[in-house]
N, C-alpha and C. Protein backbone atom coordinates (compact mmCIF):
# COMPACT_ATOMS: atom_id res chain seq x y z
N UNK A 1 -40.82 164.82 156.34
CA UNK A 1 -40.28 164.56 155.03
C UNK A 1 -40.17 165.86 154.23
N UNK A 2 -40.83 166.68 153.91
CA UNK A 2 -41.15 168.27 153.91
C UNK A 2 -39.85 169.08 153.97
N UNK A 3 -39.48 169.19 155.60
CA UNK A 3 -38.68 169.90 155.95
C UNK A 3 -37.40 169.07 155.41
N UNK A 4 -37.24 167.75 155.10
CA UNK A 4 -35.82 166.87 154.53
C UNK A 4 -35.53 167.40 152.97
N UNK A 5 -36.78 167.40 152.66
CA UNK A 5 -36.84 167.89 151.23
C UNK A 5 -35.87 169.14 150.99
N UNK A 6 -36.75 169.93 151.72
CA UNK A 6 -36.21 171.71 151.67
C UNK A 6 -34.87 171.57 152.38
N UNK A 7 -34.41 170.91 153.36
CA UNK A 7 -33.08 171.02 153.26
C UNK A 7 -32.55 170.59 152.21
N UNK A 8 -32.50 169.39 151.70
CA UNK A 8 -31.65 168.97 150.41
C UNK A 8 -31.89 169.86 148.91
N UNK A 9 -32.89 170.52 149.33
CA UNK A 9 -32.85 171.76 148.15
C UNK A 9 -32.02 172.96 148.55
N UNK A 10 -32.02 173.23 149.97
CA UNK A 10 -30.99 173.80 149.95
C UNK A 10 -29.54 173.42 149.62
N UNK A 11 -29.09 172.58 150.27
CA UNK A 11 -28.02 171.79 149.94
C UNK A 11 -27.32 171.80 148.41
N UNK A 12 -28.23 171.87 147.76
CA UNK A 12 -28.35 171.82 146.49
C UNK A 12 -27.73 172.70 146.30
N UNK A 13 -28.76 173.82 145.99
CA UNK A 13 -28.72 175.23 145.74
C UNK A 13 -27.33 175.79 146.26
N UNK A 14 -26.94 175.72 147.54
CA UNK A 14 -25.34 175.98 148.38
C UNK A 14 -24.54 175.56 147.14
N UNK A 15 -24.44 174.27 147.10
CA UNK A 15 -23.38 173.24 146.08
C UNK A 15 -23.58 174.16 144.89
N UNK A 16 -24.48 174.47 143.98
CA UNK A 16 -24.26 175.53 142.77
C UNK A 16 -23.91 176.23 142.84
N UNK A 17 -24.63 177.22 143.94
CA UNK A 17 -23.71 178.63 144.64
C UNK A 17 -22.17 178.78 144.37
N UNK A 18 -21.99 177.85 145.39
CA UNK A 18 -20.40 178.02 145.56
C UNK A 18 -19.96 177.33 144.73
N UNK A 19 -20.42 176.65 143.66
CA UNK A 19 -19.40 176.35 142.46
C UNK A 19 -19.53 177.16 141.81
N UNK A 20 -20.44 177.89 141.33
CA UNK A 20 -20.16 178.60 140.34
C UNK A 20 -20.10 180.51 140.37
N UNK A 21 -19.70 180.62 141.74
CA UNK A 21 -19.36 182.28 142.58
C UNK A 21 -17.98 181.94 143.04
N UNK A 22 -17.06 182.36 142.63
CA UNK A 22 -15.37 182.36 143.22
C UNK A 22 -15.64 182.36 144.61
N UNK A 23 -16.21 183.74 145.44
CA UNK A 23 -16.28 183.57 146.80
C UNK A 23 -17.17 184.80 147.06
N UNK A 24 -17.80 184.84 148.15
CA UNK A 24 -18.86 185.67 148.73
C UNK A 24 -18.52 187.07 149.15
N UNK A 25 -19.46 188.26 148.83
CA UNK A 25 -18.95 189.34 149.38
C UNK A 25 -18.91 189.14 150.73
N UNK A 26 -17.71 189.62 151.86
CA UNK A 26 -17.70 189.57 153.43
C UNK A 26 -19.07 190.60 153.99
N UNK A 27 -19.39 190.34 154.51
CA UNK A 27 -20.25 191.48 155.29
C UNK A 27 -20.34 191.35 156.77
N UNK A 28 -20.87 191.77 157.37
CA UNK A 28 -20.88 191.93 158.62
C UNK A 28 -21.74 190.31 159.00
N UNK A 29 -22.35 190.65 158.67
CA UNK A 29 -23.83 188.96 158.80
C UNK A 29 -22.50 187.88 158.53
N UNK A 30 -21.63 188.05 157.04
CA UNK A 30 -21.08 186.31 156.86
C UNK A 30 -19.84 186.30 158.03
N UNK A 31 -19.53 187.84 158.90
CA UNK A 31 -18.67 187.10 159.80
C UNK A 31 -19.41 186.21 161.11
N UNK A 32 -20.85 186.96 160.94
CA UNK A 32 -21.31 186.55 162.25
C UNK A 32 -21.38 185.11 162.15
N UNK A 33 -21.84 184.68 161.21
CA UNK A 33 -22.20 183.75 160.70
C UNK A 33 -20.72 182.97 161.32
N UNK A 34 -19.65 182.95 160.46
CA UNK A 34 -18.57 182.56 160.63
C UNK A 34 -18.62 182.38 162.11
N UNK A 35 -18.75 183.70 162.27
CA UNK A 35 -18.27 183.13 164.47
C UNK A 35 -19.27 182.00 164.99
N UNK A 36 -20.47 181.40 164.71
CA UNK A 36 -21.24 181.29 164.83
C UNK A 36 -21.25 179.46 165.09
N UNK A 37 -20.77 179.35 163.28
CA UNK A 37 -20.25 178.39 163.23
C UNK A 37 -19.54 177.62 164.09
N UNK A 38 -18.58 178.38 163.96
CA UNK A 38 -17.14 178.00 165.23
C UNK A 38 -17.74 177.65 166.76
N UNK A 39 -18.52 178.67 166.84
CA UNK A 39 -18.81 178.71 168.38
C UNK A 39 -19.77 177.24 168.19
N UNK A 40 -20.29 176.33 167.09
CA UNK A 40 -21.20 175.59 167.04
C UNK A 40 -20.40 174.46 167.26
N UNK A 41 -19.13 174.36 166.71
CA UNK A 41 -18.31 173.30 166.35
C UNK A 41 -18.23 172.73 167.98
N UNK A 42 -17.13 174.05 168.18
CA UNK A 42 -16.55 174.00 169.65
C UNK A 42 -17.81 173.77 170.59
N UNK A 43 -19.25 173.85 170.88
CA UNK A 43 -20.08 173.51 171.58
C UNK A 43 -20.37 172.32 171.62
N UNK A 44 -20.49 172.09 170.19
CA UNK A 44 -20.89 169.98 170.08
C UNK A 44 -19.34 169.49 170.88
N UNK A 45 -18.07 169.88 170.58
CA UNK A 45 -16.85 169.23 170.77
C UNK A 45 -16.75 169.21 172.45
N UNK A 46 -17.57 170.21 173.04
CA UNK A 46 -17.25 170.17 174.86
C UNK A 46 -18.46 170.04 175.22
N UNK A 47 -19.09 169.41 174.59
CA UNK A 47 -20.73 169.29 175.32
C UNK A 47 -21.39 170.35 176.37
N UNK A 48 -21.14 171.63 175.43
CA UNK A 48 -21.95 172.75 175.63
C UNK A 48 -23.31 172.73 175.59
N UNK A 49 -24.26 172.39 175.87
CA UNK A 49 -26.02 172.20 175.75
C UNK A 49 -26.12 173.52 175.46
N UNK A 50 -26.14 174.49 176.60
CA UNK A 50 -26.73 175.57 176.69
C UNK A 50 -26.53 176.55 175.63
N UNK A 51 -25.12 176.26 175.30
CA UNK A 51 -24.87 176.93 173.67
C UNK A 51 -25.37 176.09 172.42
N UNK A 52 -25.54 175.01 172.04
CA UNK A 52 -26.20 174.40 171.27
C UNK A 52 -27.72 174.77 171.65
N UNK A 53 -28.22 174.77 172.30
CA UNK A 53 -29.80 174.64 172.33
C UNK A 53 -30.15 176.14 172.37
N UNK A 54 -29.15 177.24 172.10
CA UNK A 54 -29.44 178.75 171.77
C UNK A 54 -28.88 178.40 170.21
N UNK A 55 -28.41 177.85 169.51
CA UNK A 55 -27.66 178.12 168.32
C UNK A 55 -28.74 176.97 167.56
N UNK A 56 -29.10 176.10 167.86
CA UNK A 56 -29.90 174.92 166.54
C UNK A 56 -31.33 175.09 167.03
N UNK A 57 -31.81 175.71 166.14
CA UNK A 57 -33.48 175.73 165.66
C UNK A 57 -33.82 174.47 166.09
N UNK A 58 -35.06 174.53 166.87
CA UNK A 58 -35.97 173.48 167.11
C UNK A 58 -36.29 172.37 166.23
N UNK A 59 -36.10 172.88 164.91
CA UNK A 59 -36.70 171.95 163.85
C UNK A 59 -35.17 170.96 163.29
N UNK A 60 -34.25 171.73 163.85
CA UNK A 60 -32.73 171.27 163.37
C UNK A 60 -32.60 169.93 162.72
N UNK A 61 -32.52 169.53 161.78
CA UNK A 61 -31.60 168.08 161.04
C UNK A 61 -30.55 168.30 160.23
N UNK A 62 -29.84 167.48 160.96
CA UNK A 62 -28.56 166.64 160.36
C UNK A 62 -28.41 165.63 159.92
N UNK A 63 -27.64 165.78 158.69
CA UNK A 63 -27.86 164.48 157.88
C UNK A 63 -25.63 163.77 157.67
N UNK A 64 -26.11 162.84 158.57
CA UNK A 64 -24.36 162.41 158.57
C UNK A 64 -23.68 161.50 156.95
N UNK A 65 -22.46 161.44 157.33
CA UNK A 65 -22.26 160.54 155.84
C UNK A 65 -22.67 159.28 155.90
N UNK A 66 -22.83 158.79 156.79
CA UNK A 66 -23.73 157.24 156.97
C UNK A 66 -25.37 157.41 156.66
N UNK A 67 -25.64 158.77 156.58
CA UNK A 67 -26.87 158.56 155.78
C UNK A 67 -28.15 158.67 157.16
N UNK A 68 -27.79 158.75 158.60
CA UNK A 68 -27.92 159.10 160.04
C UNK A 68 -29.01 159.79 159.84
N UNK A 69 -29.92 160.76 160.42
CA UNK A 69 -30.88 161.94 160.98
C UNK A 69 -30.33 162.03 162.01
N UNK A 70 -30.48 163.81 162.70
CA UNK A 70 -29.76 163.82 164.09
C UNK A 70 -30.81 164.75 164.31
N UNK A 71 -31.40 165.02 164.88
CA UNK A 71 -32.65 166.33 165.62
C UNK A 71 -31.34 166.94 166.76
N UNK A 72 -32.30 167.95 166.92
CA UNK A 72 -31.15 168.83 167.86
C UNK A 72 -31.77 168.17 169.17
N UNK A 73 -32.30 167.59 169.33
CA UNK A 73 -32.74 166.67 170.45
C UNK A 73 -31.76 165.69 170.70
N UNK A 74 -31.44 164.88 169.78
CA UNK A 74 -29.83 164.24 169.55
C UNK A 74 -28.71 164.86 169.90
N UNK A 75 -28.38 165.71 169.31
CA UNK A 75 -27.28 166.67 169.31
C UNK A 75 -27.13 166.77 171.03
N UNK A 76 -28.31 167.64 171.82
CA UNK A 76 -28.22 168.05 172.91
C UNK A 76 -27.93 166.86 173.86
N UNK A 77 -28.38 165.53 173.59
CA UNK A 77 -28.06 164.22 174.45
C UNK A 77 -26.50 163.64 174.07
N UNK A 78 -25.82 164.23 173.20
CA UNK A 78 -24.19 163.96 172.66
C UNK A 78 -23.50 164.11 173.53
N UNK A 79 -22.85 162.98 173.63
CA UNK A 79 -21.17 163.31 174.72
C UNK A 79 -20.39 163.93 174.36
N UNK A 80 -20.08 164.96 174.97
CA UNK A 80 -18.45 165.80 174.41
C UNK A 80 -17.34 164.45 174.15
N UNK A 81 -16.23 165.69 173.20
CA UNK A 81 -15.36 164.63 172.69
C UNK A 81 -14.41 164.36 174.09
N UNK A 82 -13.63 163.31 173.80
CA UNK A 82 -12.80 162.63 174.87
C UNK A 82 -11.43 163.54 174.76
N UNK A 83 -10.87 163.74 175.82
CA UNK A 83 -9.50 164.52 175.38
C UNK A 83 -8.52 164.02 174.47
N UNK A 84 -8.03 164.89 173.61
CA UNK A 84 -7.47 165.00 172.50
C UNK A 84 -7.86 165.05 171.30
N UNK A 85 -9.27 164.91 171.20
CA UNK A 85 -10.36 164.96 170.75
C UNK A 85 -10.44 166.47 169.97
N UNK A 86 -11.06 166.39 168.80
CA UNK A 86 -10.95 167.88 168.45
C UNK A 86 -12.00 168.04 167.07
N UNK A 87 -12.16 169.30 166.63
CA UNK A 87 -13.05 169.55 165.32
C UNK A 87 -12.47 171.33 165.10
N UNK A 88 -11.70 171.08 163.68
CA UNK A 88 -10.86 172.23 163.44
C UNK A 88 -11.42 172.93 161.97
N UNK A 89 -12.51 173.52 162.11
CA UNK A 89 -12.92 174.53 160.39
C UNK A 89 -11.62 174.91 159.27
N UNK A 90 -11.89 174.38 158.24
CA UNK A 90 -10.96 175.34 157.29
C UNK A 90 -12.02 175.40 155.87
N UNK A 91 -11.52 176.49 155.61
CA UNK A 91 -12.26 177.01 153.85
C UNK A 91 -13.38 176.89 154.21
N UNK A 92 -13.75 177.96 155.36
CA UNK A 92 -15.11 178.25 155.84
C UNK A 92 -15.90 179.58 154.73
N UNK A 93 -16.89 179.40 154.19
CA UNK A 93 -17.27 180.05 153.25
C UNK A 93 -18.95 180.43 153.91
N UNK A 94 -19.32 181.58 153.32
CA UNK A 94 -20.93 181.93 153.92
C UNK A 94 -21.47 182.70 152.57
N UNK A 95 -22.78 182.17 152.23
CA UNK A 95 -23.42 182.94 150.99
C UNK A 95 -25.04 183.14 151.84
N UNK A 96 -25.06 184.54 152.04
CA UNK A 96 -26.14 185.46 152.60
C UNK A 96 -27.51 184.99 152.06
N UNK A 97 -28.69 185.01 151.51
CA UNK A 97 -29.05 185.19 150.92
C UNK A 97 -30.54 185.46 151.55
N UNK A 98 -30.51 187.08 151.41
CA UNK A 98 -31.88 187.41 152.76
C UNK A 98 -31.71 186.69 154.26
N UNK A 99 -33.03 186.32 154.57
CA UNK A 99 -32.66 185.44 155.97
C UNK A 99 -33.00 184.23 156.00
N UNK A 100 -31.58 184.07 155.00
CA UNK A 100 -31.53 182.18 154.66
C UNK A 100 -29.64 182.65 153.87
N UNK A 101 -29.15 181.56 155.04
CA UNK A 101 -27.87 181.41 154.36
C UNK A 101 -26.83 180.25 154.79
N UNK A 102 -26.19 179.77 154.06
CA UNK A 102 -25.72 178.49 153.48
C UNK A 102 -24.06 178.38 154.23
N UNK A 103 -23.40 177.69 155.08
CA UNK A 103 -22.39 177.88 155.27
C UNK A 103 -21.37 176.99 154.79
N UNK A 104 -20.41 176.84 154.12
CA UNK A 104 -19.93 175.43 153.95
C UNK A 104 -18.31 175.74 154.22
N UNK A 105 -17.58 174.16 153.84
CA UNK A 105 -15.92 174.14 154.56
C UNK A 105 -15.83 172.76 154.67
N UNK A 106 -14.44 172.80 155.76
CA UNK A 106 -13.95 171.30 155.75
C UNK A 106 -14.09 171.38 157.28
N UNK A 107 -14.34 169.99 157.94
CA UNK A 107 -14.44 169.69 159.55
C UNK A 107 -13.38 169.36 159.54
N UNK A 108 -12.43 169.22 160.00
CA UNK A 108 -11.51 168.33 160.51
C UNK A 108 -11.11 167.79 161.57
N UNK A 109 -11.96 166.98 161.69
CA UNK A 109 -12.77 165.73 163.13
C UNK A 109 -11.78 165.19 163.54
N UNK A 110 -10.78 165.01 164.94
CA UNK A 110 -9.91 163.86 165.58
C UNK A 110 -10.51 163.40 166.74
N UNK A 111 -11.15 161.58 166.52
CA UNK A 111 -12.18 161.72 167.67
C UNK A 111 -11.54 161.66 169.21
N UNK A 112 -10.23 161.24 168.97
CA UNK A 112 -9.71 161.23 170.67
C UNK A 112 -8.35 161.12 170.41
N UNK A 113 -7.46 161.20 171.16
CA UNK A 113 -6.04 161.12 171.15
C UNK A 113 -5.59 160.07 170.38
N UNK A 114 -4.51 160.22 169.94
CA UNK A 114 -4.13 158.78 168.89
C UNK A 114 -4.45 158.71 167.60
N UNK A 115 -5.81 159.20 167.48
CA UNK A 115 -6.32 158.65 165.93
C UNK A 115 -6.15 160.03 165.10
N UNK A 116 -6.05 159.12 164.00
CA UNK A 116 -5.69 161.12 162.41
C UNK A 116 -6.84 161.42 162.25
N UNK A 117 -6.97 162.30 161.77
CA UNK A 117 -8.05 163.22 161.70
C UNK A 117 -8.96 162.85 160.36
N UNK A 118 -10.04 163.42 160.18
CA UNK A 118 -11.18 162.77 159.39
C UNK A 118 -11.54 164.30 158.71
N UNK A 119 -11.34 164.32 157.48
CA UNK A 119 -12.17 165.67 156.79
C UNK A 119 -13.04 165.41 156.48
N UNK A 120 -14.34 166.12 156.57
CA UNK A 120 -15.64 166.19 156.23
C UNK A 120 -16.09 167.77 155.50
N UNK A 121 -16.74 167.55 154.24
CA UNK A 121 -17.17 168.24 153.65
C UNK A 121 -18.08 168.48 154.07
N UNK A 122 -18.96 170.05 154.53
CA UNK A 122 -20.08 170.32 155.45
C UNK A 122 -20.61 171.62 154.78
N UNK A 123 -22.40 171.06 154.70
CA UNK A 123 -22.95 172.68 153.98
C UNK A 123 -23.99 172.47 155.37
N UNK A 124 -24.20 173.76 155.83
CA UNK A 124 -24.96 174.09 157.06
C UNK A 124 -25.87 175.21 156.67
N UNK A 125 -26.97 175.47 157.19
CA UNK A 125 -28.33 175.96 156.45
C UNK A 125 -28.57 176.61 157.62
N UNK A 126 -28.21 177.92 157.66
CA UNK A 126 -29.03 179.38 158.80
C UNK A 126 -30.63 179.86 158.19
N UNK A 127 -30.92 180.05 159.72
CA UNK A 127 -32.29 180.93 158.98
C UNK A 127 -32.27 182.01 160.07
N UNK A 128 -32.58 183.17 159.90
CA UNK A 128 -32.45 183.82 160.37
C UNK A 128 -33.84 184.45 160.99
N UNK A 129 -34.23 184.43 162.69
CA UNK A 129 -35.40 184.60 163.61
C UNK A 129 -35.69 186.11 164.46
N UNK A 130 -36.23 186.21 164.45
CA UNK A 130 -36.39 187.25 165.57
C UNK A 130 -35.39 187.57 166.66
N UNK A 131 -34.93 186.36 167.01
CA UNK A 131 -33.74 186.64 167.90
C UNK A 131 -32.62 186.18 167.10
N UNK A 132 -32.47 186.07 166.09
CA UNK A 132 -30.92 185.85 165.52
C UNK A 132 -30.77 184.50 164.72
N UNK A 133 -29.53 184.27 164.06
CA UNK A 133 -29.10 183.20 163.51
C UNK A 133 -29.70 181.86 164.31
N UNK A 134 -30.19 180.90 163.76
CA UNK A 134 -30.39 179.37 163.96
C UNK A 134 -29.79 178.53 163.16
N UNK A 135 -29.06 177.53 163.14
CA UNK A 135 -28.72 176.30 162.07
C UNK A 135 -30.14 175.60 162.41
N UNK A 136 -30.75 175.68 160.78
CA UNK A 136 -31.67 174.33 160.95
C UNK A 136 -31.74 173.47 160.12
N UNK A 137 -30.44 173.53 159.20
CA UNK A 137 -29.64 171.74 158.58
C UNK A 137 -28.39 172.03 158.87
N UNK A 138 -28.04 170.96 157.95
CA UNK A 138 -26.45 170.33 158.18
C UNK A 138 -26.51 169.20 157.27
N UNK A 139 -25.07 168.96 156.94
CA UNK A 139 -24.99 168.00 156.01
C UNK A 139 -23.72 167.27 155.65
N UNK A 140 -23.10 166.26 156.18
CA UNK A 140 -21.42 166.12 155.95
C UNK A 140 -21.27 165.01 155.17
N UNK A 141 -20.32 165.21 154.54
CA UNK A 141 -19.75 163.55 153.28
C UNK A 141 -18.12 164.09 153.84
N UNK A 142 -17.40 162.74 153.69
CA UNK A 142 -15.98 162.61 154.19
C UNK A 142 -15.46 163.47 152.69
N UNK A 143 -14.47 164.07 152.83
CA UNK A 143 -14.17 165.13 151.93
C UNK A 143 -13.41 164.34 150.87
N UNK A 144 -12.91 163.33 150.63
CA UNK A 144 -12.69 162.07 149.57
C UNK A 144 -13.81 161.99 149.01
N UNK A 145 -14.88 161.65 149.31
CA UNK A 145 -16.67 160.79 148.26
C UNK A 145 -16.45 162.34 147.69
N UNK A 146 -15.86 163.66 147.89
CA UNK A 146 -16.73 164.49 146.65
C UNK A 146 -17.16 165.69 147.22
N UNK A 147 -17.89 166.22 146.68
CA UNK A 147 -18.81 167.73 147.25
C UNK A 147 -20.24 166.94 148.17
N UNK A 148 -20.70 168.04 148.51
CA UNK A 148 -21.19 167.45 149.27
C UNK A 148 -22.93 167.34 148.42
C-alpha cells in the first residue's frame, strides 16, 4: 500500500509538472528515457520477456483504467498482441528530476486487426539504479475521462 501511495504521489506531482512547465529541457537522459519507453511499448506489444524483465523494476505497478494492479510478474506472463495489433506513442514528454523521472503521452492501443484504436493517457515513473533506468509505475485513463 506504501509503494501505491508513492506512486500516486508521483502521478500527481507529473500531472502538475507538466501542466504547469510548457515542456522539458531535452537532455541526453530525457532521450534515453524516450528510447526506453518505446523499446517498453514495443516489448509488451511482441511479448518480449527478456526486454521487459531488464526494463520494469522488480517492485513495478501498473495501475489500468479499470482500476486493475499489474506487477511486472503480470506483465512478464502477457500474451503479445495478435497481428495487426499495435501500440503507437505520441506527445511523449520526460521531466528529469535527479534519479526519479516521470514520462507521460498518448498510447495509441489497436488490439488486433479490424478494431480502431484506443488512446490512453499514460504517466510512467523511472527510477534510476545502478545499472540504469527501471519503470517502477505506470498509470493509464482512456484519453476522453481527462488527464490522467
Amino acid at each position: 500500500m506504501k509503494h501505491l501511495f508513492a506512486f500516486a504521489a508521483a502521478c500527481v506531482a507529473a500531472t502538475a509538472a507538466f501542466a504547469s512547465v510548457p515542456s522539458a529541457p531535452v537532455t541526453n537522459e530525457a532521450i534515453q528515457l524516450q528510447i526506453l519507453e518505446h523499446q517498453w511499448t514495443q516489448a509488451a506489444a511482441n511479448g518480449d520477456r527478456s526486454m521487459l524483465n531488464d526494463l520494469l523494476d522488480d517492485k513495478f505497478l501498473e495501475i489500468l483504467p479499470n482500476g486493475t494492479h499489474r506487477s511486472k510478474r503480470d506483465l512478464l506472463a502477457a500474451v503479445a498482441l495478435p497481428p495487426g495489433g499495435s501500440q503507437v506513442l505520441e506527445d511523449v514528454r520526460v521531466q528529469v528530476l535527479g534519479d526519479l523521472a516521470v514520462v507521460t503521452g498518448i498510447n495509441r492501443y489497436t488490439p488486433a486487426r479490424g478494431f480502431r484504436p484506443i488512446e490512453y493517457r499514460f504517466a510512467d515513473v523511472f527510477m534510476k539504479r545502478e545499472d540504469g533506468w527501471r519503470v517502477v509505475g505506470a498509470r493509464m485513463r482512456r484519453k476522453e475521462s481527462g488527464s490522467i
